[in-house]
C-alpha atoms as a PDB file:
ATOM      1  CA  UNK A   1     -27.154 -26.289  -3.283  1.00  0.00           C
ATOM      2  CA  UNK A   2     -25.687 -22.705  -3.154  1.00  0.00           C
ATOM      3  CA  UNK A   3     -23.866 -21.401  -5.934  1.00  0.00           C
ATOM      4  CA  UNK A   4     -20.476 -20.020  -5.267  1.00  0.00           C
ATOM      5  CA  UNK A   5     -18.646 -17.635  -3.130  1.00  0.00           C
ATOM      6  CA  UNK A   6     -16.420 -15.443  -5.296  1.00  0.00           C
ATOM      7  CA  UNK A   7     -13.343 -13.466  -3.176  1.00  0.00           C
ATOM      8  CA  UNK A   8     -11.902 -10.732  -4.839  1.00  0.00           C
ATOM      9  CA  UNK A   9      -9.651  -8.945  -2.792  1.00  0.00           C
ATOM     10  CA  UNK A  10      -9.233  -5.022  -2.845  1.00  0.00           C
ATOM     11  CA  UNK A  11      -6.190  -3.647  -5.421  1.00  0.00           C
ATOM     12  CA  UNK A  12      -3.130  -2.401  -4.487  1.00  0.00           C
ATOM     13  CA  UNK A  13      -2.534   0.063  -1.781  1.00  0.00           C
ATOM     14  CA  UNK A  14       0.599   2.449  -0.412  1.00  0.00           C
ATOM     15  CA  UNK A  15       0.289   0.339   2.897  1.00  0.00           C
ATOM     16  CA  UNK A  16       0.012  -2.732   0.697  1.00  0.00           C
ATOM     17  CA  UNK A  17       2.615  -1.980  -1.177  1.00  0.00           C
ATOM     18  CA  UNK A  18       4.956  -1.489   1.966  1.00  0.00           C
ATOM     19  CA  UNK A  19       3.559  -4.623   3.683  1.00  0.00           C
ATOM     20  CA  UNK A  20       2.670  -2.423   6.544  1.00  0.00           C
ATOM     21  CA  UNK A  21      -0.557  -3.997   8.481  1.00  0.00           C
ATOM     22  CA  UNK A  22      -3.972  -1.650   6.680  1.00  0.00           C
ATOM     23  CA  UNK A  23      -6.780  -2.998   8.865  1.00  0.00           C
ATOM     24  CA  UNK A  24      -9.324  -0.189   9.590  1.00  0.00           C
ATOM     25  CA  UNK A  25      -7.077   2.396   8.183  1.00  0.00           C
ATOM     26  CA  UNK A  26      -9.070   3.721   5.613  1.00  0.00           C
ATOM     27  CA  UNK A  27      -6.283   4.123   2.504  1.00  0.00           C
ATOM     28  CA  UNK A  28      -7.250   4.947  -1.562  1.00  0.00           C
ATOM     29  CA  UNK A  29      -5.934   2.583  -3.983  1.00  0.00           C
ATOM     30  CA  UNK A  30      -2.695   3.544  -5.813  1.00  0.00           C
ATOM     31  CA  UNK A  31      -2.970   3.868  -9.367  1.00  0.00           C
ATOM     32  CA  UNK A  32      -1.539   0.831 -10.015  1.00  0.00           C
ATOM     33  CA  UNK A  33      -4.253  -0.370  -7.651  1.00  0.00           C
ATOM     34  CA  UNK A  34      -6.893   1.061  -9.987  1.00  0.00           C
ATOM     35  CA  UNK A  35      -5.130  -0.532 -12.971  1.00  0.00           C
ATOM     36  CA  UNK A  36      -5.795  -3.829 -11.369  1.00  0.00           C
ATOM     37  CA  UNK A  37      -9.464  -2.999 -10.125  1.00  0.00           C
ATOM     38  CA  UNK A  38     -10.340  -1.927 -13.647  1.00  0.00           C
ATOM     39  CA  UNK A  39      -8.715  -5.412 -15.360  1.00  0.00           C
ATOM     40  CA  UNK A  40     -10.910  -7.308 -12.960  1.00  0.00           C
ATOM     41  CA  UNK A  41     -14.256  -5.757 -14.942  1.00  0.00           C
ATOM     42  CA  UNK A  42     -12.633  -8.070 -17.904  1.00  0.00           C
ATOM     43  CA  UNK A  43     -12.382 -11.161 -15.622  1.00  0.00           C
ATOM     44  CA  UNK A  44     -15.738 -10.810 -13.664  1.00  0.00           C
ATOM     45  CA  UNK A  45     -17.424  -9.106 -17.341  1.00  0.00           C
ATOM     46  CA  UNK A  46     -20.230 -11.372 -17.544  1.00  0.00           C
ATOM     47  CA  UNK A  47     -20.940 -12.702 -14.639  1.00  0.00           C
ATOM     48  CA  UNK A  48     -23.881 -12.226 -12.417  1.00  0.00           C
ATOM     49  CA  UNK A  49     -24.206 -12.818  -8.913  1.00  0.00           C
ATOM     50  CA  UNK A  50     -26.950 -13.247  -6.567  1.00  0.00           C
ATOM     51  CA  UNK A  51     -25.667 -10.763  -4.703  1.00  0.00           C
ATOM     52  CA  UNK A  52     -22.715  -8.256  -4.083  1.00  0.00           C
ATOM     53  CA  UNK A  53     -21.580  -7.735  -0.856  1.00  0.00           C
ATOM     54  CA  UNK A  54     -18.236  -4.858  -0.239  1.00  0.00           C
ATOM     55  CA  UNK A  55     -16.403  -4.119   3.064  1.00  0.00           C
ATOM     56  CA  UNK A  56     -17.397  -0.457   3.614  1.00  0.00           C
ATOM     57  CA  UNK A  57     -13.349   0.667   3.342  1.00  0.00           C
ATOM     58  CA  UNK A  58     -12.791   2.919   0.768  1.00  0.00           C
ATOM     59  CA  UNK A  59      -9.865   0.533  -0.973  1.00  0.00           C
ATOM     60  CA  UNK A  60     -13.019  -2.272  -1.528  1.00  0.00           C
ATOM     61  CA  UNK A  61     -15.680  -0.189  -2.013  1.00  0.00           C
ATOM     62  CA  UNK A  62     -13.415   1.446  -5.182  1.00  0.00           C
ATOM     63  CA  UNK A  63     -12.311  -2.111  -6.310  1.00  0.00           C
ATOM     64  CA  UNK A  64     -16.077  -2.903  -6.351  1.00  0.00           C
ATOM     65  CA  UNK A  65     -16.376   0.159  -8.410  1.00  0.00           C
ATOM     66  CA  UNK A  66     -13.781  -0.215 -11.141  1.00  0.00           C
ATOM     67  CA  UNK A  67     -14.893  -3.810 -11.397  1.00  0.00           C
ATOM     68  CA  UNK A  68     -17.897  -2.886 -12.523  1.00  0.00           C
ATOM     69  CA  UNK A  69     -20.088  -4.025  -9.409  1.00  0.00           C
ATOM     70  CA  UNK A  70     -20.729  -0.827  -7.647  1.00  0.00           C
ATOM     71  CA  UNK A  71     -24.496  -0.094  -8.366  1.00  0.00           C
ATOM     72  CA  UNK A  72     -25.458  -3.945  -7.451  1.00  0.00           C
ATOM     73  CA  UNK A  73     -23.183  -3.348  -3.865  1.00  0.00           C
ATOM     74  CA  UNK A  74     -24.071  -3.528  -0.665  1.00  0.00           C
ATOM     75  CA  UNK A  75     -21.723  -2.273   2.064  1.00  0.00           C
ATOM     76  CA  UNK A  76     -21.102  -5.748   4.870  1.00  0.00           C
ATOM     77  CA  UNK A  77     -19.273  -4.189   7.727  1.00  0.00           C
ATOM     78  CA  UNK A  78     -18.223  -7.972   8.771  1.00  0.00           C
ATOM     79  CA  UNK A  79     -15.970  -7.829   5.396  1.00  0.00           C
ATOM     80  CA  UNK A  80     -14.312  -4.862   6.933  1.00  0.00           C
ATOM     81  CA  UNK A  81     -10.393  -5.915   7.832  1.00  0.00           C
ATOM     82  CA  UNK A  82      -8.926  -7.312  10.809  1.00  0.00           C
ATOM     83  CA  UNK A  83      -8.705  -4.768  13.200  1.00  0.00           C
ATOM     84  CA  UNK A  84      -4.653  -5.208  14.452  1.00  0.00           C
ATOM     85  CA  UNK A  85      -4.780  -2.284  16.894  1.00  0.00           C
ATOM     86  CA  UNK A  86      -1.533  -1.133  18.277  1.00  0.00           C
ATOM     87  CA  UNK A  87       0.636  -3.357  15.027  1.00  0.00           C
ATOM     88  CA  UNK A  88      -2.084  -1.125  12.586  1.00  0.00           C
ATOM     89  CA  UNK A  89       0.092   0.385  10.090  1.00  0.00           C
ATOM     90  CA  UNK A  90       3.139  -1.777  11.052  1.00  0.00           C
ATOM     91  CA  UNK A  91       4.716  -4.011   9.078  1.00  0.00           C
ATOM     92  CA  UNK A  92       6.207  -8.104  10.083  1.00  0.00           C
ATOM     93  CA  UNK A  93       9.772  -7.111  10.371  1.00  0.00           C
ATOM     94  CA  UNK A  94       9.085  -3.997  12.066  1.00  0.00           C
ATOM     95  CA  UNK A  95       7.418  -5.994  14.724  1.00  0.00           C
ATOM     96  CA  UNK A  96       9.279  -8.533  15.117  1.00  0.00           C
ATOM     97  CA  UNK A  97      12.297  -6.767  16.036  1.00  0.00           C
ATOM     98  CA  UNK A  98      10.666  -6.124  19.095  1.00  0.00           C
ATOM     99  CA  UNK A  99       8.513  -9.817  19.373  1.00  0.00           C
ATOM    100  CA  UNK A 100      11.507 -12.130  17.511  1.00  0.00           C
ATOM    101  CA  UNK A 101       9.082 -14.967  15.938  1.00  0.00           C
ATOM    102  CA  UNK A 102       5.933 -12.952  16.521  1.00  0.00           C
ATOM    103  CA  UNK A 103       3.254 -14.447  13.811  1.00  0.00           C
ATOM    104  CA  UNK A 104      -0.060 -12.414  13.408  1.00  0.00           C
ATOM    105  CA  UNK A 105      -1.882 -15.721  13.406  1.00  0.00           C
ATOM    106  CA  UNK A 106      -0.342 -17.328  16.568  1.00  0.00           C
ATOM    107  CA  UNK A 107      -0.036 -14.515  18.702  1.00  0.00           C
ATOM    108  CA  UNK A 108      -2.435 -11.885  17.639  1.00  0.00           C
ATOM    109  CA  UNK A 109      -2.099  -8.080  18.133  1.00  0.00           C
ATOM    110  CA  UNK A 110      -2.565  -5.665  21.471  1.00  0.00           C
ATOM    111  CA  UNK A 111      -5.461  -3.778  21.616  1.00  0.00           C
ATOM    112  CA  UNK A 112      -7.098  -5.177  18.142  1.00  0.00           C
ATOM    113  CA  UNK A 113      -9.209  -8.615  17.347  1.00  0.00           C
ATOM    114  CA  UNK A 114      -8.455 -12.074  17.943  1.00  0.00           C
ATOM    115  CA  UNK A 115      -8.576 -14.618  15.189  1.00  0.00           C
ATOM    116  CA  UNK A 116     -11.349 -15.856  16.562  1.00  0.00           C
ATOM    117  CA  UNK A 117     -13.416 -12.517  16.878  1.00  0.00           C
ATOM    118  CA  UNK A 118     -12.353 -12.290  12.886  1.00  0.00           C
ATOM    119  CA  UNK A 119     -13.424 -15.477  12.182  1.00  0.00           C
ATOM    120  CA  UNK A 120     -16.851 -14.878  13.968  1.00  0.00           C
ATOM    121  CA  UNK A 121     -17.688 -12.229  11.556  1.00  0.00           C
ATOM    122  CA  UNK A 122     -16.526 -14.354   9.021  1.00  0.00           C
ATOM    123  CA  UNK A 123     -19.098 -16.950   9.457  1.00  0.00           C
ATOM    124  CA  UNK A 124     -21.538 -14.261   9.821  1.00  0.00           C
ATOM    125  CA  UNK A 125     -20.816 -13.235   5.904  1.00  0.00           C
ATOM    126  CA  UNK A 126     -20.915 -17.304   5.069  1.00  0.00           C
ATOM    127  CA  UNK A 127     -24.216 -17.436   6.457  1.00  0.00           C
ATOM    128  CA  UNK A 128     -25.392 -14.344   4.377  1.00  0.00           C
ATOM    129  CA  UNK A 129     -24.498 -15.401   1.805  1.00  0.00           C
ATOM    130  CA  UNK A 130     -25.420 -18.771   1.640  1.00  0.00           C
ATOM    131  CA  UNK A 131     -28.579 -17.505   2.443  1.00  0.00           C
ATOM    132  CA  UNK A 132     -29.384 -14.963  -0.399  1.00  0.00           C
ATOM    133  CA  UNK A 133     -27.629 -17.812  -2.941  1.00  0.00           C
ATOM    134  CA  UNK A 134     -30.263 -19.923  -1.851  1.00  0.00           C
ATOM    135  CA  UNK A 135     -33.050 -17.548  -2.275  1.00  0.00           C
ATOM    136  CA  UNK A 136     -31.504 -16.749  -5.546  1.00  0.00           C
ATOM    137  CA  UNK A 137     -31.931 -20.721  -7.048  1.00  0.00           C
ATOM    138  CA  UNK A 138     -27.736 -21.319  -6.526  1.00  0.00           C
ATOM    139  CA  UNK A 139     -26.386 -17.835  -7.471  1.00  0.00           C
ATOM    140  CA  UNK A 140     -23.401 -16.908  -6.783  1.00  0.00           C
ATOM    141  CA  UNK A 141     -21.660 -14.140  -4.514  1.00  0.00           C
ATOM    142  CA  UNK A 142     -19.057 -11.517  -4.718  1.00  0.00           C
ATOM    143  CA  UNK A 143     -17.350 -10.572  -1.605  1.00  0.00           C
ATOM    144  CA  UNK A 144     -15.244  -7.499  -1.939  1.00  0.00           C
ATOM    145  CA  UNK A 145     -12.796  -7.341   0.715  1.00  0.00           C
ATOM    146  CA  UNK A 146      -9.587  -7.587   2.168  1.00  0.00           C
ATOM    147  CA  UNK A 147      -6.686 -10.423   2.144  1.00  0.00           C
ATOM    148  CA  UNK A 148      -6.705 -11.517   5.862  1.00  0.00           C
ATOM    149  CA  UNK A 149     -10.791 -11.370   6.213  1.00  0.00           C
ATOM    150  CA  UNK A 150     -10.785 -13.172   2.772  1.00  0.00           C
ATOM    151  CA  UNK A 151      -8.319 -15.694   3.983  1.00  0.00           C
ATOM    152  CA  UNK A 152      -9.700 -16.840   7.290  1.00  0.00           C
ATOM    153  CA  UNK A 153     -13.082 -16.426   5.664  1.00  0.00           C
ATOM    154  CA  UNK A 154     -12.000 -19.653   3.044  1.00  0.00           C
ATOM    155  CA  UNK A 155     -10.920 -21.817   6.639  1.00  0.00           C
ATOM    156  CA  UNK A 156     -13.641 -21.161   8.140  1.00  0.00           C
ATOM    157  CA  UNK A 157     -15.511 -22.159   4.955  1.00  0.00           C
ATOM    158  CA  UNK A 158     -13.385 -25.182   4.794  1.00  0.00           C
ATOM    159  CA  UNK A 159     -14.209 -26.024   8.265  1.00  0.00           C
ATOM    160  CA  UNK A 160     -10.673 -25.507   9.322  1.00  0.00           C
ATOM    161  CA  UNK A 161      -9.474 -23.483  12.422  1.00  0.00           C
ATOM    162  CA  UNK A 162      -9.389 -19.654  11.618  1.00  0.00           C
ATOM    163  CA  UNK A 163      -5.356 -19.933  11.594  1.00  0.00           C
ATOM    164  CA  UNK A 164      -4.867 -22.535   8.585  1.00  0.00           C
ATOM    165  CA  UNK A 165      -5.549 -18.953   6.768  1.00  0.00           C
ATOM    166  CA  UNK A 166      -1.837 -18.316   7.020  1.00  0.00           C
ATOM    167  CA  UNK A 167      -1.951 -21.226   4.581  1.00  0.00           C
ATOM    168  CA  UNK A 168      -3.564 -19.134   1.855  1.00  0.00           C
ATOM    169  CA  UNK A 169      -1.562 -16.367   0.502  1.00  0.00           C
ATOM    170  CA  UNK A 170      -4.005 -13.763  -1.297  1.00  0.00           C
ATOM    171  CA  UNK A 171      -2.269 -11.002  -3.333  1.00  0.00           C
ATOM    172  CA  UNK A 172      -3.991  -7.849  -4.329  1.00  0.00           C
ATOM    173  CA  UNK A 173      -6.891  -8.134  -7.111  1.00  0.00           C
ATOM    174  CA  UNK A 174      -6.653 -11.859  -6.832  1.00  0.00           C
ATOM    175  CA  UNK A 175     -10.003 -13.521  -7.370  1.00  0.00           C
ATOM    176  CA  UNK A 176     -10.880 -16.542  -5.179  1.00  0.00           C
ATOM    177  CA  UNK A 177     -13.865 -19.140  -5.683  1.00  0.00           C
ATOM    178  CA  UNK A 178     -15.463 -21.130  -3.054  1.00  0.00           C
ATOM    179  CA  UNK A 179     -17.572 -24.193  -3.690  1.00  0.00           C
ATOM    180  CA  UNK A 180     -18.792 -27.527  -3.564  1.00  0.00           C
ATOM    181  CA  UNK A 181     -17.985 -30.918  -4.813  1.00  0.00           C
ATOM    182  CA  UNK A 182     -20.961 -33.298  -4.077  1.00  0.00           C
ATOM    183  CA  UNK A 183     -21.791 -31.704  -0.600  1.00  0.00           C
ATOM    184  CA  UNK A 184     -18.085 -31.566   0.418  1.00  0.00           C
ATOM    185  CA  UNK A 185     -17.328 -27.333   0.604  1.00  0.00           C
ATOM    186  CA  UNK A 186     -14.276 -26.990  -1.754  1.00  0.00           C
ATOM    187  CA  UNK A 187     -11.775 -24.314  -3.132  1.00  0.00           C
ATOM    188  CA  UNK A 188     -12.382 -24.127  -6.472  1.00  0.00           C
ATOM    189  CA  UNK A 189      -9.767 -21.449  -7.739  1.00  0.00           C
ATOM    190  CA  UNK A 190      -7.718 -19.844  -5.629  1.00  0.00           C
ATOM    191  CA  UNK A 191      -5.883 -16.349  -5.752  1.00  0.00           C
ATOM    192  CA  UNK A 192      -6.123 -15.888  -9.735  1.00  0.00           C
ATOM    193  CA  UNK A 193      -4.592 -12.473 -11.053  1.00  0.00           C
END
């Protein structure tokens, strides 16, 4: 059986920070951001994986870096962010003072991805990396990404519609395991900082 599938979510960002929407907007960490990237060398120090796998935004591919990982990377575009279109840059209250209620998992954004076109390339990254664990005799694997990829990512490993991700808040730096109990796919830690 495949080893596990480690989440470590980009540090902190101005847009981040704000709680504005930072899908395909390619933002630098702050420094406090890089503070947080470089602690995560001590939490990951250690550990090898099967493979490394980084969206190709700058804000992962510099967490990867600071963590240690960057040599061993290789850039998955499906790990890039949720693309939210026309709410890109915009934060939940600014929105919903003009769609009172509006929830980015029920009712999606104009002019970006659905859920389910996130969750597509979701799988896609599941399926990679299943695939190189297994080829690796049950390694492990470090995705590098962002917190609503990462989050729909775990449903959809969970078998679970794309939108129980609202379930599973995800802060910045927070490192994530996926597993298995028997043959049952698991959580195994979730959003450690």
């Amino acid at each position: 059986m495949a080893g596990e599938l480690w989440l470590i979510r980009h540090g902190e960002t101005a847009w981040s920070l704000s709680g504005a929407h930072t899908g395909r907007t390619d933002l630098p960490l702050t420094a406090e951001g890089d503070r947080k990237a470089v602690a995560l060398r001590a939490k990951l120090a250690g550990h090898r994986f099967a493979l490394v796998l980084t969206s190709p935004l700058e804000r992962a591919r510099r967490t990867c870096e600071l963590a240690g990982f960057g040599a061993a990377a290789q850039i998955e575009p499906n790990l890039s962010e949720w693309n939210y279109g026309a709410y890109e840059g915009r934060t939940t209250d600014d929105i919903q003072r003009e769609r009172p209620g509006w929830s980015l998992f029920r009712d999606g954004v104009p002019n970006g991805e659905t859920i389910e076109q996130v969750a597509v390339r979701a799988r896609a990254v599941i399926v990679r990396a299943l695939d190189a664990a297994d080829r690796s005799l049950d390694g492990d694997v470090a995705l590098f990404a962002h917190g609503h990829i990462l989050r729909i990512l775990a449903a959809c490993w969970l078998e679970m519609a794309p939108d129980a991700a609202r379930f599973f808040f995800l802060g910045t730096a927070g490192i994530s395991t996926l597993g298995h109990e028997h043959d049952i796919r698991v959580i195994v830690r979730w959003n450690l900082q």
